[in-house]
PDB file of N, CA and C in Angstrom:
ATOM      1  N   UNK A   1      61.966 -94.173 -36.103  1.00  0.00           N
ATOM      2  CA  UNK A   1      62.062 -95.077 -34.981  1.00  0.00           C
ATOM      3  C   UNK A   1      63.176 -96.088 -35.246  1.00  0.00           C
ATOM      4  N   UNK A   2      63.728 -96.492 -34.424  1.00  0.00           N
ATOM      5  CA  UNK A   2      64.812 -97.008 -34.369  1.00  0.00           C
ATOM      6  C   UNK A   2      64.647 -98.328 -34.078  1.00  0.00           C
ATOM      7  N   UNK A   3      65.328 -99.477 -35.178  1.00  0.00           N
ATOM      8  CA  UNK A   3      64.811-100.760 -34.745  1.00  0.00           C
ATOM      9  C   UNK A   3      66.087-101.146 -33.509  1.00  0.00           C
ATOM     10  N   UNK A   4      65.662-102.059 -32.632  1.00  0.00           N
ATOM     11  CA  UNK A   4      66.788-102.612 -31.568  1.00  0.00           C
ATOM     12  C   UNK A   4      66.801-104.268 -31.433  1.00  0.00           C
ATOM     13  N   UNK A   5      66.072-104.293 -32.775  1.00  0.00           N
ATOM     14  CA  UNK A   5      66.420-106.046 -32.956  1.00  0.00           C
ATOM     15  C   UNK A   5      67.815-106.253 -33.928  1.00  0.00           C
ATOM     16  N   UNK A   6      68.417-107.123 -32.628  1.00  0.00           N
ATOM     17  CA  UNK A   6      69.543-107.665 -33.088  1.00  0.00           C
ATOM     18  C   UNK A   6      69.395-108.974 -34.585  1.00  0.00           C
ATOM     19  N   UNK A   7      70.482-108.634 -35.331  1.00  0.00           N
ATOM     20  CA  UNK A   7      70.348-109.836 -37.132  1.00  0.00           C
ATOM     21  C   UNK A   7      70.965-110.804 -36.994  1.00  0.00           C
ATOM     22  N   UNK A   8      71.107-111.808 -36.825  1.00  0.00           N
ATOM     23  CA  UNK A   8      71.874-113.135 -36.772  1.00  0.00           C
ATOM     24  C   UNK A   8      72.018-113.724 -38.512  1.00  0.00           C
ATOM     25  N   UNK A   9      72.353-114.155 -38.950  1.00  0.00           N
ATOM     26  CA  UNK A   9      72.553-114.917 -39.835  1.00  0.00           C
ATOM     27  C   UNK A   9      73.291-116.185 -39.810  1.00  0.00           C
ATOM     28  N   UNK A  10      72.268-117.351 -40.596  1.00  0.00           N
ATOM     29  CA  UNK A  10      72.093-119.099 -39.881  1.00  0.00           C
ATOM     30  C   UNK A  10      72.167-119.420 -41.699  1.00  0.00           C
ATOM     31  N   UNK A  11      73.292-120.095 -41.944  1.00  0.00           N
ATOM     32  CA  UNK A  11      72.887-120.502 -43.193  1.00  0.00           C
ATOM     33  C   UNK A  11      72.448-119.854 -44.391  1.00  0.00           C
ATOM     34  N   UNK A  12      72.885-118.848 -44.452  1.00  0.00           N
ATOM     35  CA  UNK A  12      72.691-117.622 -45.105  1.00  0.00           C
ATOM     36  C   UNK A  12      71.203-117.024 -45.285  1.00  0.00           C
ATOM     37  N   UNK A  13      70.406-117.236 -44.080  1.00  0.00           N
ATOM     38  CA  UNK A  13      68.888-116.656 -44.039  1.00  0.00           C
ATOM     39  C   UNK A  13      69.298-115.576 -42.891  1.00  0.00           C
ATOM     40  N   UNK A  14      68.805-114.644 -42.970  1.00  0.00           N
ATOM     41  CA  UNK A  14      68.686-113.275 -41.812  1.00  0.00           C
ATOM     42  C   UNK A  14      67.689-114.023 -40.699  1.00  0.00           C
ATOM     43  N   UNK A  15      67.844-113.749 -39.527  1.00  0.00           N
ATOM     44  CA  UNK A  15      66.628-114.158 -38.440  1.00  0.00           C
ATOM     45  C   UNK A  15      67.383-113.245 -37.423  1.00  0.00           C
ATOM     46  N   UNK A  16      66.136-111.978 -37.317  1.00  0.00           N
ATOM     47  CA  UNK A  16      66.177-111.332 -36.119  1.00  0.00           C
ATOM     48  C   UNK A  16      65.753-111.684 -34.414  1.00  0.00           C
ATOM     49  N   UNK A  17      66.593-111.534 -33.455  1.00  0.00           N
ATOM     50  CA  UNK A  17      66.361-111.911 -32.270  1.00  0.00           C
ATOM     51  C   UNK A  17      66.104-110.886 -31.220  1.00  0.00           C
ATOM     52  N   UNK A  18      65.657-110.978 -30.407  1.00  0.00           N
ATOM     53  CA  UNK A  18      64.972-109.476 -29.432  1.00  0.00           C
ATOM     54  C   UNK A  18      66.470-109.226 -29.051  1.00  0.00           C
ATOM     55  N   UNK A  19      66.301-108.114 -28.513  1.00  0.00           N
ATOM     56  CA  UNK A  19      67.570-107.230 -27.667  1.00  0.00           C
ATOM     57  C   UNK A  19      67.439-107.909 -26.476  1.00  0.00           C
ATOM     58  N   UNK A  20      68.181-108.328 -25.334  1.00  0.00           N
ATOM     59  CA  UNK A  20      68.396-107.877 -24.398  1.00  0.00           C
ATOM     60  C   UNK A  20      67.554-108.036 -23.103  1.00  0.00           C
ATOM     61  N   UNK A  21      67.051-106.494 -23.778  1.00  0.00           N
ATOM     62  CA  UNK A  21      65.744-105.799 -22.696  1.00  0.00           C
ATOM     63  C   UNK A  21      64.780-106.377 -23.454  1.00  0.00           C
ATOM     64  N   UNK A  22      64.357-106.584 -24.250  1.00  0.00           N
ATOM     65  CA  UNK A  22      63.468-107.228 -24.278  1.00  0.00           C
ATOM     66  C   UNK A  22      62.618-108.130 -24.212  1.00  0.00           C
ATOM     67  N   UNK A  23      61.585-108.805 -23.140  1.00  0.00           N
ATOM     68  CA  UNK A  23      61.517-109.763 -22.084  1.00  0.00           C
ATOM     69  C   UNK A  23      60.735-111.127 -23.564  1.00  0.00           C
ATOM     70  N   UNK A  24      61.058-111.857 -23.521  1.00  0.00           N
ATOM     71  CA  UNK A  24      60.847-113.265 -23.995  1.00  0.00           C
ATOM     72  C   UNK A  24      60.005-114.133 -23.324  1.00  0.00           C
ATOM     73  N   UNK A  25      59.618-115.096 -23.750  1.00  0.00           N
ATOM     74  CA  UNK A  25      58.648-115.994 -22.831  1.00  0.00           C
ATOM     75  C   UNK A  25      59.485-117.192 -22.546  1.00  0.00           C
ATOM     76  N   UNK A  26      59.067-118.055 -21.024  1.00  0.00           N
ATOM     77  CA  UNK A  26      60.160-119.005 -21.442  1.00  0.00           C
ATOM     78  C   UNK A  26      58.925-120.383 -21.067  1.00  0.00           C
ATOM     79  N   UNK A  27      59.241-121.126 -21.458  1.00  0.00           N
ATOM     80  CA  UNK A  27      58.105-122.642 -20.997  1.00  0.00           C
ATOM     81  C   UNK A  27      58.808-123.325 -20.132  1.00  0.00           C
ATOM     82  N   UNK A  28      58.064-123.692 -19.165  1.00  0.00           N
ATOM     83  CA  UNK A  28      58.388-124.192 -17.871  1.00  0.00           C
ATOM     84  C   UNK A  28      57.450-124.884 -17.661  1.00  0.00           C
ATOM     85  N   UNK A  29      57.739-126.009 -17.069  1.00  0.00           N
ATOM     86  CA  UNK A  29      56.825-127.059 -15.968  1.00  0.00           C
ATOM     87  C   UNK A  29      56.582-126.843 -14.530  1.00  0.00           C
ATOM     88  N   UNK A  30      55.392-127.290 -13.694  1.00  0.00           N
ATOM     89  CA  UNK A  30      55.598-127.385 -11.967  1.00  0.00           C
ATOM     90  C   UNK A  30      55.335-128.839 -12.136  1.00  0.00           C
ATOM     91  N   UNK A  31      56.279-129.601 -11.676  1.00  0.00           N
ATOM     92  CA  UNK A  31      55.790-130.942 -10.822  1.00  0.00           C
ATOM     93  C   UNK A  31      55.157-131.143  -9.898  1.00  0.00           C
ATOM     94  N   UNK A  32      54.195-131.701  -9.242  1.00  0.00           N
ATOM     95  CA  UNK A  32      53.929-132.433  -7.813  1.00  0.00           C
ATOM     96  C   UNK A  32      54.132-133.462  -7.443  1.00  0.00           C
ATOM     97  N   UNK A  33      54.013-133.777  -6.253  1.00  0.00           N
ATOM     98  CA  UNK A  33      54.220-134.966  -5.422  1.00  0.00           C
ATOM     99  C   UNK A  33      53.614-136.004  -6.293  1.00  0.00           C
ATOM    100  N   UNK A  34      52.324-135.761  -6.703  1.00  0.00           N
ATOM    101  CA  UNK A  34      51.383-136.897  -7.455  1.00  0.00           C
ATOM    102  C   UNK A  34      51.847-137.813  -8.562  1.00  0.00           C
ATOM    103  N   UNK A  35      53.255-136.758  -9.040  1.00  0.00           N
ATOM    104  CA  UNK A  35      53.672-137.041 -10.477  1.00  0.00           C
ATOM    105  C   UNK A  35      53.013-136.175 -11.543  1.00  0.00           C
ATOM    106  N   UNK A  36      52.053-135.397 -11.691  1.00  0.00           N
ATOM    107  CA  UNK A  36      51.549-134.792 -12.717  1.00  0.00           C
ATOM    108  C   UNK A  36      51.905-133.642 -12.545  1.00  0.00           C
ATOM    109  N   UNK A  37      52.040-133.061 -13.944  1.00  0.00           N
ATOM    110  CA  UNK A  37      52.748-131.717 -14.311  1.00  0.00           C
ATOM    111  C   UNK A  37      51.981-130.790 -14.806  1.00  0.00           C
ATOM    112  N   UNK A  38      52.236-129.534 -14.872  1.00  0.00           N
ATOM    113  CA  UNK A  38      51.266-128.274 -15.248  1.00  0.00           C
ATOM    114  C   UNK A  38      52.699-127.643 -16.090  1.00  0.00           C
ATOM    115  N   UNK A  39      52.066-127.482 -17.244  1.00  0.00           N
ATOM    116  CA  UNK A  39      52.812-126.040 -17.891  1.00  0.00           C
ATOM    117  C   UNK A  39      52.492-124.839 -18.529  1.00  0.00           C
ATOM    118  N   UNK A  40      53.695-124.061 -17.854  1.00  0.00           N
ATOM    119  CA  UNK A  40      53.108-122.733 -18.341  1.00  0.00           C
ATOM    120  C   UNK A  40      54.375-122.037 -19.225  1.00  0.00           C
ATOM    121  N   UNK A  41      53.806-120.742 -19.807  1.00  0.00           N
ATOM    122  CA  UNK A  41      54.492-120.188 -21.092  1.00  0.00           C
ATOM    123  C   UNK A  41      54.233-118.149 -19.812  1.00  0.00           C
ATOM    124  N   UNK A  42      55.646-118.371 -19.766  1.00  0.00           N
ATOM    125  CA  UNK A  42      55.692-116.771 -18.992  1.00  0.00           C
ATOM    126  C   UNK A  42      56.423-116.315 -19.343  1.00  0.00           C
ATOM    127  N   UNK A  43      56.386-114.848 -19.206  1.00  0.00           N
ATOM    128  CA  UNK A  43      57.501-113.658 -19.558  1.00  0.00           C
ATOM    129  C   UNK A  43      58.579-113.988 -18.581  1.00  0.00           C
ATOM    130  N   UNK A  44      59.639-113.506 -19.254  1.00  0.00           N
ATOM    131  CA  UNK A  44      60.772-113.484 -17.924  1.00  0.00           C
ATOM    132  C   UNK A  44      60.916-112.709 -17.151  1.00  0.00           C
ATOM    133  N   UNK A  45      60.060-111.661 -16.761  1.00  0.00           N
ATOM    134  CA  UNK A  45      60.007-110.592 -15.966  1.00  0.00           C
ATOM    135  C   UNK A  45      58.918-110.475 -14.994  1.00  0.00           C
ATOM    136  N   UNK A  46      57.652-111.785 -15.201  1.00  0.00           N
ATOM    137  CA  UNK A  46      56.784-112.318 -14.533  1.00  0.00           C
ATOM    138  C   UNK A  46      57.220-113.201 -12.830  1.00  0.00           C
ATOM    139  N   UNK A  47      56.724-112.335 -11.722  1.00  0.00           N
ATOM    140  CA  UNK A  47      56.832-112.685 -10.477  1.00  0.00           C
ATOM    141  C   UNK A  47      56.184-114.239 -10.509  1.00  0.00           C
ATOM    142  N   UNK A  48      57.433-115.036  -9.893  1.00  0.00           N
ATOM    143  CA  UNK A  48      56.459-116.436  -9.876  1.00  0.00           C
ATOM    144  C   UNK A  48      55.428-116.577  -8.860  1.00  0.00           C
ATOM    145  N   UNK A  49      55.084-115.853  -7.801  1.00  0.00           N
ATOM    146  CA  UNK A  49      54.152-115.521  -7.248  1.00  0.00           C
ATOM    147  C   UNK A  49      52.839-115.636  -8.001  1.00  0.00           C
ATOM    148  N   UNK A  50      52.746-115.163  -8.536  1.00  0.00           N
ATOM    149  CA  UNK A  50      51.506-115.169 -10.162  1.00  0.00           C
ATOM    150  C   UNK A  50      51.519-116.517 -10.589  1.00  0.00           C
ATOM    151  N   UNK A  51      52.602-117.190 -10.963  1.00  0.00           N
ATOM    152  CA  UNK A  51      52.374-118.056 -11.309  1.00  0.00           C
ATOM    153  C   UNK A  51      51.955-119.770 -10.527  1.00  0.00           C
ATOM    154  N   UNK A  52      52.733-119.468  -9.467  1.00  0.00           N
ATOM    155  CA  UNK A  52      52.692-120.565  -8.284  1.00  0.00           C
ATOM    156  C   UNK A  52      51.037-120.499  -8.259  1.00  0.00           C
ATOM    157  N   UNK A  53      50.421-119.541  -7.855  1.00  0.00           N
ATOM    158  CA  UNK A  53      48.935-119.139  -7.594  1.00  0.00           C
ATOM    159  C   UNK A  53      48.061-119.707  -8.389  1.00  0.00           C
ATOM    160  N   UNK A  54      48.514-119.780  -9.655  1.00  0.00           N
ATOM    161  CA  UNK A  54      47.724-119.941 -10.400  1.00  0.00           C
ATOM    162  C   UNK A  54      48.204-121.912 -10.919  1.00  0.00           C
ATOM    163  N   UNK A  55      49.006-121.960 -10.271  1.00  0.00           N
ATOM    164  CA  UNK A  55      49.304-123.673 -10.303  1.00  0.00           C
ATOM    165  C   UNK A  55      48.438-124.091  -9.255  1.00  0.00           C
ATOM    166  N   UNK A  56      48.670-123.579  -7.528  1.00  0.00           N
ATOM    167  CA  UNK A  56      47.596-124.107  -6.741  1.00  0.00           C
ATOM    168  C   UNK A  56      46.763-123.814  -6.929  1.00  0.00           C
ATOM    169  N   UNK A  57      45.509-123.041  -7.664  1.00  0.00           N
ATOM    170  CA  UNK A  57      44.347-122.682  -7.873  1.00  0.00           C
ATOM    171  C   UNK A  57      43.708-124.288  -8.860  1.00  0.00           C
ATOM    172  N   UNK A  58      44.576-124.277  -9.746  1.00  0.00           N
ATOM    173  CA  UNK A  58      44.296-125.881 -10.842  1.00  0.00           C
ATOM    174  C   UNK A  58      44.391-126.749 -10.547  1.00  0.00           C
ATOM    175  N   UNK A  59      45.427-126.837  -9.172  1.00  0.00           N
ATOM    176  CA  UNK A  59      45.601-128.229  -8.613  1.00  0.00           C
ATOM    177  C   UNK A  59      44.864-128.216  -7.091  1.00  0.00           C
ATOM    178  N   UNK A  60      44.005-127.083  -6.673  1.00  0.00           N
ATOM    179  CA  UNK A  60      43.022-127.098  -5.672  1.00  0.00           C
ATOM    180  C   UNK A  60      44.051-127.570  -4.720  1.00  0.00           C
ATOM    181  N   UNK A  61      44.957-126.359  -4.178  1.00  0.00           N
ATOM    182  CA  UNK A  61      45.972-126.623  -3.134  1.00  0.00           C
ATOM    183  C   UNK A  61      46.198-125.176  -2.588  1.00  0.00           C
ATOM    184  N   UNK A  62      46.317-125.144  -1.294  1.00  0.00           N
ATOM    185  CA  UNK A  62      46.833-124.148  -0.352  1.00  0.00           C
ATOM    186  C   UNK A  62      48.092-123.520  -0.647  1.00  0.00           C
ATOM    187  N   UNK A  63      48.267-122.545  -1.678  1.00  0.00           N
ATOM    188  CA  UNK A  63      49.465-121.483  -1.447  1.00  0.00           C
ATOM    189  C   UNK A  63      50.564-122.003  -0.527  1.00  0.00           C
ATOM    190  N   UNK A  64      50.387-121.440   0.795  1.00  0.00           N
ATOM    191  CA  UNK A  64      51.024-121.930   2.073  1.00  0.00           C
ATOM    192  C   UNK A  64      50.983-122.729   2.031  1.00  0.00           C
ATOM    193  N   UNK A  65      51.210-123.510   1.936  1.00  0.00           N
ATOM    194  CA  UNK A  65      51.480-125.520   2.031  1.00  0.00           C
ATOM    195  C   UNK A  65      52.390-125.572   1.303  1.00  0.00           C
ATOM    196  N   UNK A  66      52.920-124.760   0.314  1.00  0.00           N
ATOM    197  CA  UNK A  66      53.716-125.689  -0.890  1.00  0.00           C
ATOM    198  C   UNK A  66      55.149-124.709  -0.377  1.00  0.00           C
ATOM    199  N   UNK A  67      56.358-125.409  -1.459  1.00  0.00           N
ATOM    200  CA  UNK A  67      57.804-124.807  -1.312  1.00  0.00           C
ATOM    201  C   UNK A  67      58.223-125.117  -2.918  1.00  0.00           C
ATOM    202  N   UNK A  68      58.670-124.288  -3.076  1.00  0.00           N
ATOM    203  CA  UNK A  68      58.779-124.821  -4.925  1.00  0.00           C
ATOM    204  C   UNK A  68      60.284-124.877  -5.114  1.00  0.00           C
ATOM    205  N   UNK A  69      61.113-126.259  -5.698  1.00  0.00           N
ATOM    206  CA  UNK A  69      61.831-126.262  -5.789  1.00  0.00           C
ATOM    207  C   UNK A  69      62.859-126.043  -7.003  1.00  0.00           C
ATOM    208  N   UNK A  70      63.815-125.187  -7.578  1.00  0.00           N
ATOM    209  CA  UNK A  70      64.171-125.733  -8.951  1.00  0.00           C
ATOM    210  C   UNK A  70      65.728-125.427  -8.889  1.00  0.00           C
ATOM    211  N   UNK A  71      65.960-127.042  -9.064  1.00  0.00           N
ATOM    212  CA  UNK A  71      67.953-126.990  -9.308  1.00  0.00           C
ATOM    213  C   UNK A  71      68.478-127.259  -7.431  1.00  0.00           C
ATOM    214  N   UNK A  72      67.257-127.899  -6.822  1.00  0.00           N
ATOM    215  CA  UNK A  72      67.780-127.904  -4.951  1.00  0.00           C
ATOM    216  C   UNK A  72      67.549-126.824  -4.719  1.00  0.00           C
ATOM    217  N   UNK A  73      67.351-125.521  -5.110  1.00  0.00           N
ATOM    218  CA  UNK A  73      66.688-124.054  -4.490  1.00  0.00           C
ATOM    219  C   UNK A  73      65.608-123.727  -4.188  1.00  0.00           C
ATOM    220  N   UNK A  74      65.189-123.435  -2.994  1.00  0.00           N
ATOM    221  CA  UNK A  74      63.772-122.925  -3.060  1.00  0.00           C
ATOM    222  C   UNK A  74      63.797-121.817  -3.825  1.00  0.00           C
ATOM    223  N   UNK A  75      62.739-121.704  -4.626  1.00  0.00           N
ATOM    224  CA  UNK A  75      61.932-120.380  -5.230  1.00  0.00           C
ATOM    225  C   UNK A  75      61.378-119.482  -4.621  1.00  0.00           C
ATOM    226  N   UNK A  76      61.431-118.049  -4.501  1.00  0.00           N
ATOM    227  CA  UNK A  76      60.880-117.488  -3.906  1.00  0.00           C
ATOM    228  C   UNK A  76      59.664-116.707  -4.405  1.00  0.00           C
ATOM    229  N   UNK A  77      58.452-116.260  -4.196  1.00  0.00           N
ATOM    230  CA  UNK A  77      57.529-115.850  -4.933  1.00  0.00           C
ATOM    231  C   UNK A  77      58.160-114.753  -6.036  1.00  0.00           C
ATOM    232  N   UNK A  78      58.901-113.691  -5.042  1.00  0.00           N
ATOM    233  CA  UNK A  78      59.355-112.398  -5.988  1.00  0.00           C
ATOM    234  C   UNK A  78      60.172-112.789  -6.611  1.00  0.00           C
ATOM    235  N   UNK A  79      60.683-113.611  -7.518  1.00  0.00           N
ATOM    236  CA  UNK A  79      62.044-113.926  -7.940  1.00  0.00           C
ATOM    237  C   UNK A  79      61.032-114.008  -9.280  1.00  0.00           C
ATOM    238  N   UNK A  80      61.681-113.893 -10.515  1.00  0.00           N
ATOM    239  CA  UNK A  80      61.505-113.805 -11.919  1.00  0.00           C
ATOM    240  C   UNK A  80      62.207-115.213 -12.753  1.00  0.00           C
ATOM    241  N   UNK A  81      61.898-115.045 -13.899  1.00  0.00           N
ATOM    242  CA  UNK A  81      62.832-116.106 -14.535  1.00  0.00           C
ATOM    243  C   UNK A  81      63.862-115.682 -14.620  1.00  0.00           C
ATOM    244  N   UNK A  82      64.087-114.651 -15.049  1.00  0.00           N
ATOM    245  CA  UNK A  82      64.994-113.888 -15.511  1.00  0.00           C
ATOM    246  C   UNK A  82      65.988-113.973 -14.636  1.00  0.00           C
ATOM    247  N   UNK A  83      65.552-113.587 -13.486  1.00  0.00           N
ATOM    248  CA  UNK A  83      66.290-113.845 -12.383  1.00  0.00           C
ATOM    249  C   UNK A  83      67.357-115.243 -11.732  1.00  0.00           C
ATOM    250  N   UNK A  84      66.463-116.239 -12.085  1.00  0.00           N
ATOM    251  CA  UNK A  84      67.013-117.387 -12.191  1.00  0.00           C
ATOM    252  C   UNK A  84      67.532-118.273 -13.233  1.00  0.00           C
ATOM    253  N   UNK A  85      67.743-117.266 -14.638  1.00  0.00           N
ATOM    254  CA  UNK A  85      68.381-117.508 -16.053  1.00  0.00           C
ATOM    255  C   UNK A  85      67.547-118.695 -16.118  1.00  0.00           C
ATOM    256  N   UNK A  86      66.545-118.838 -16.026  1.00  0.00           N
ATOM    257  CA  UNK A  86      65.683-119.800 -16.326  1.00  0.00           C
ATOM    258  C   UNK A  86      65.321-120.162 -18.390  1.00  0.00           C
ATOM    259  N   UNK A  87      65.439-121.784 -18.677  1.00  0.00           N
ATOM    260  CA  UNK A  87      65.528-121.204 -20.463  1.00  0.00           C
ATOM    261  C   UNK A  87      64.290-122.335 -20.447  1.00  0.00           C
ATOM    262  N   UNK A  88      63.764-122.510 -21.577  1.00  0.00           N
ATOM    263  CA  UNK A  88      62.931-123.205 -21.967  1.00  0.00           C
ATOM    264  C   UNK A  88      62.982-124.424 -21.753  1.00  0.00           C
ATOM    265  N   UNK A  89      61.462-125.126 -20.586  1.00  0.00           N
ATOM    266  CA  UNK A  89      61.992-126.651 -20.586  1.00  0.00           C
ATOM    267  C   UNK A  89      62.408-126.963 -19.285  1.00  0.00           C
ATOM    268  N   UNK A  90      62.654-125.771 -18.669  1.00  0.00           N
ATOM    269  CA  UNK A  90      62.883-125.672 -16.877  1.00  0.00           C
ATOM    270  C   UNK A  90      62.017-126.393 -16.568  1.00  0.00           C
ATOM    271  N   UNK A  91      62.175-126.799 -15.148  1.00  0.00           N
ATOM    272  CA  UNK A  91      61.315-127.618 -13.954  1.00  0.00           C
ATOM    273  C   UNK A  91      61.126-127.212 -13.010  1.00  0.00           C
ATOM    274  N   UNK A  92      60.361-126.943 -12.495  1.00  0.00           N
ATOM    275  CA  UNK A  92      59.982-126.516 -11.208  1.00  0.00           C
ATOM    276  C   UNK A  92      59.219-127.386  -9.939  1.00  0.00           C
ATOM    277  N   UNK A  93      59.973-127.950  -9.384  1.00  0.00           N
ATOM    278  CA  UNK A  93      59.252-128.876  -8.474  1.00  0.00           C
ATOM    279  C   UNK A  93      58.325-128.298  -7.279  1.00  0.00           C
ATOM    280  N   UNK A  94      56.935-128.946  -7.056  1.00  0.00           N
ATOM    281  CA  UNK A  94      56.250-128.282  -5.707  1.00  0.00           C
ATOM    282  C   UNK A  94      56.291-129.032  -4.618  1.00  0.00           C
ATOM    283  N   UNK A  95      56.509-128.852  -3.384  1.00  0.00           N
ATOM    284  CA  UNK A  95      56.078-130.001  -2.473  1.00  0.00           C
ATOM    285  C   UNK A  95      55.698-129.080  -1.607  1.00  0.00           C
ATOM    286  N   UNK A  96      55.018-130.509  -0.625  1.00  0.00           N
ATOM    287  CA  UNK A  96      54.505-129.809   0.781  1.00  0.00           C
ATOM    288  C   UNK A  96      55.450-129.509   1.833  1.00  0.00           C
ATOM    289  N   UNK A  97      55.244-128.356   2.305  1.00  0.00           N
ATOM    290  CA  UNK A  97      56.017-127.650   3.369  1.00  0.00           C
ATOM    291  C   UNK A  97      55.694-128.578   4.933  1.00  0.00           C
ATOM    292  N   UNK A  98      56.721-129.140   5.143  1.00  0.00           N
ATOM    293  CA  UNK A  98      56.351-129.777   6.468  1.00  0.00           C
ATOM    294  C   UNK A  98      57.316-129.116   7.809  1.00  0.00           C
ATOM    295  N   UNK A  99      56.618-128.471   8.842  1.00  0.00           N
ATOM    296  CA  UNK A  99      57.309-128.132  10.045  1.00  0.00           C
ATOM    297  C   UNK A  99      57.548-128.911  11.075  1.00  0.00           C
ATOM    298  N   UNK A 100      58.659-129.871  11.812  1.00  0.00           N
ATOM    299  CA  UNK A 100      58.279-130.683  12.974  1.00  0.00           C
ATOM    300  C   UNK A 100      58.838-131.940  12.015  1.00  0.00           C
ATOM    301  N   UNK A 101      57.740-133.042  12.888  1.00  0.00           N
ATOM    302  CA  UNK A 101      57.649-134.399  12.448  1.00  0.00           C
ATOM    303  C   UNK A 101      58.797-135.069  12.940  1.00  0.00           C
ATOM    304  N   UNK A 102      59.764-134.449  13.941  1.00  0.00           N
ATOM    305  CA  UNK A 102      60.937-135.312  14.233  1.00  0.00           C
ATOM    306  C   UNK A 102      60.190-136.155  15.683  1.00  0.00           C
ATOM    307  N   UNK A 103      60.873-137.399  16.067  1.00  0.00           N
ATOM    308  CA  UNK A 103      60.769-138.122  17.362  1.00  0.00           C
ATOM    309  C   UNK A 103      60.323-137.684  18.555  1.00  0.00           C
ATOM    310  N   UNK A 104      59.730-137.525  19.338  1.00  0.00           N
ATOM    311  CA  UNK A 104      59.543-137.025  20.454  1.00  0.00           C
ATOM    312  C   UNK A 104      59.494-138.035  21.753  1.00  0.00           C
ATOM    313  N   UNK A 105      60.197-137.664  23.068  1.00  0.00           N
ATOM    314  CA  UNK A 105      60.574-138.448  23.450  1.00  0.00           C
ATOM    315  C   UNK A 105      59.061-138.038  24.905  1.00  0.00           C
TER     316      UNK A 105
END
């Protein structure tokens, strides 16, 4: 079997690092409106869908209600970390989705 971990050498110690393809975890925060934060530890190949879900489930909030923001972008459920070169230490902001609310005459 063939190893596909890449060897770095730091100071003359060997320290192997995954390939590539091989998916890593990265730690990330969600903010809310409230100010309090939730963190989680995900693969980079993990749909944030999964994870959003499982932020409103802890913070006893409606899925649909929220828009998750990170870097001024909305997030989209199917989007990955990976996807968004997301590294350790990211932020992910939640807020409430508001439709309307302008003046009415």
């Amino acid at each position: 079997m063939k190893n596909n971990m890449a060897t770095t050498t730091i100071a003359g110690h060997k320290r192997k690092s995954p390939p590539d393809d091989v998916c890593t975890d990265v730690d990330l925060s969600i903010s809310f409106q409230d100010g309090n934060k939730l963190f989680f530890k995900v693969k980079q190949n993990l749909e944030f869908f999964k994870v959003f879900r499982d932020f409103c489930n802890r913070k006893k909030l409606e899925y649909e209600t929220l828009k998750f923001i990170h870097e001024g972008t909305e997030v989209k459920g199917r989007q990955t970390p990976k996807m968004l070169n997301l590294e350790n230490g990211a932020e992910i902001f939640a807020v409430r989705s508001q439709v309307g609310g302008g003046v009415s005459y």
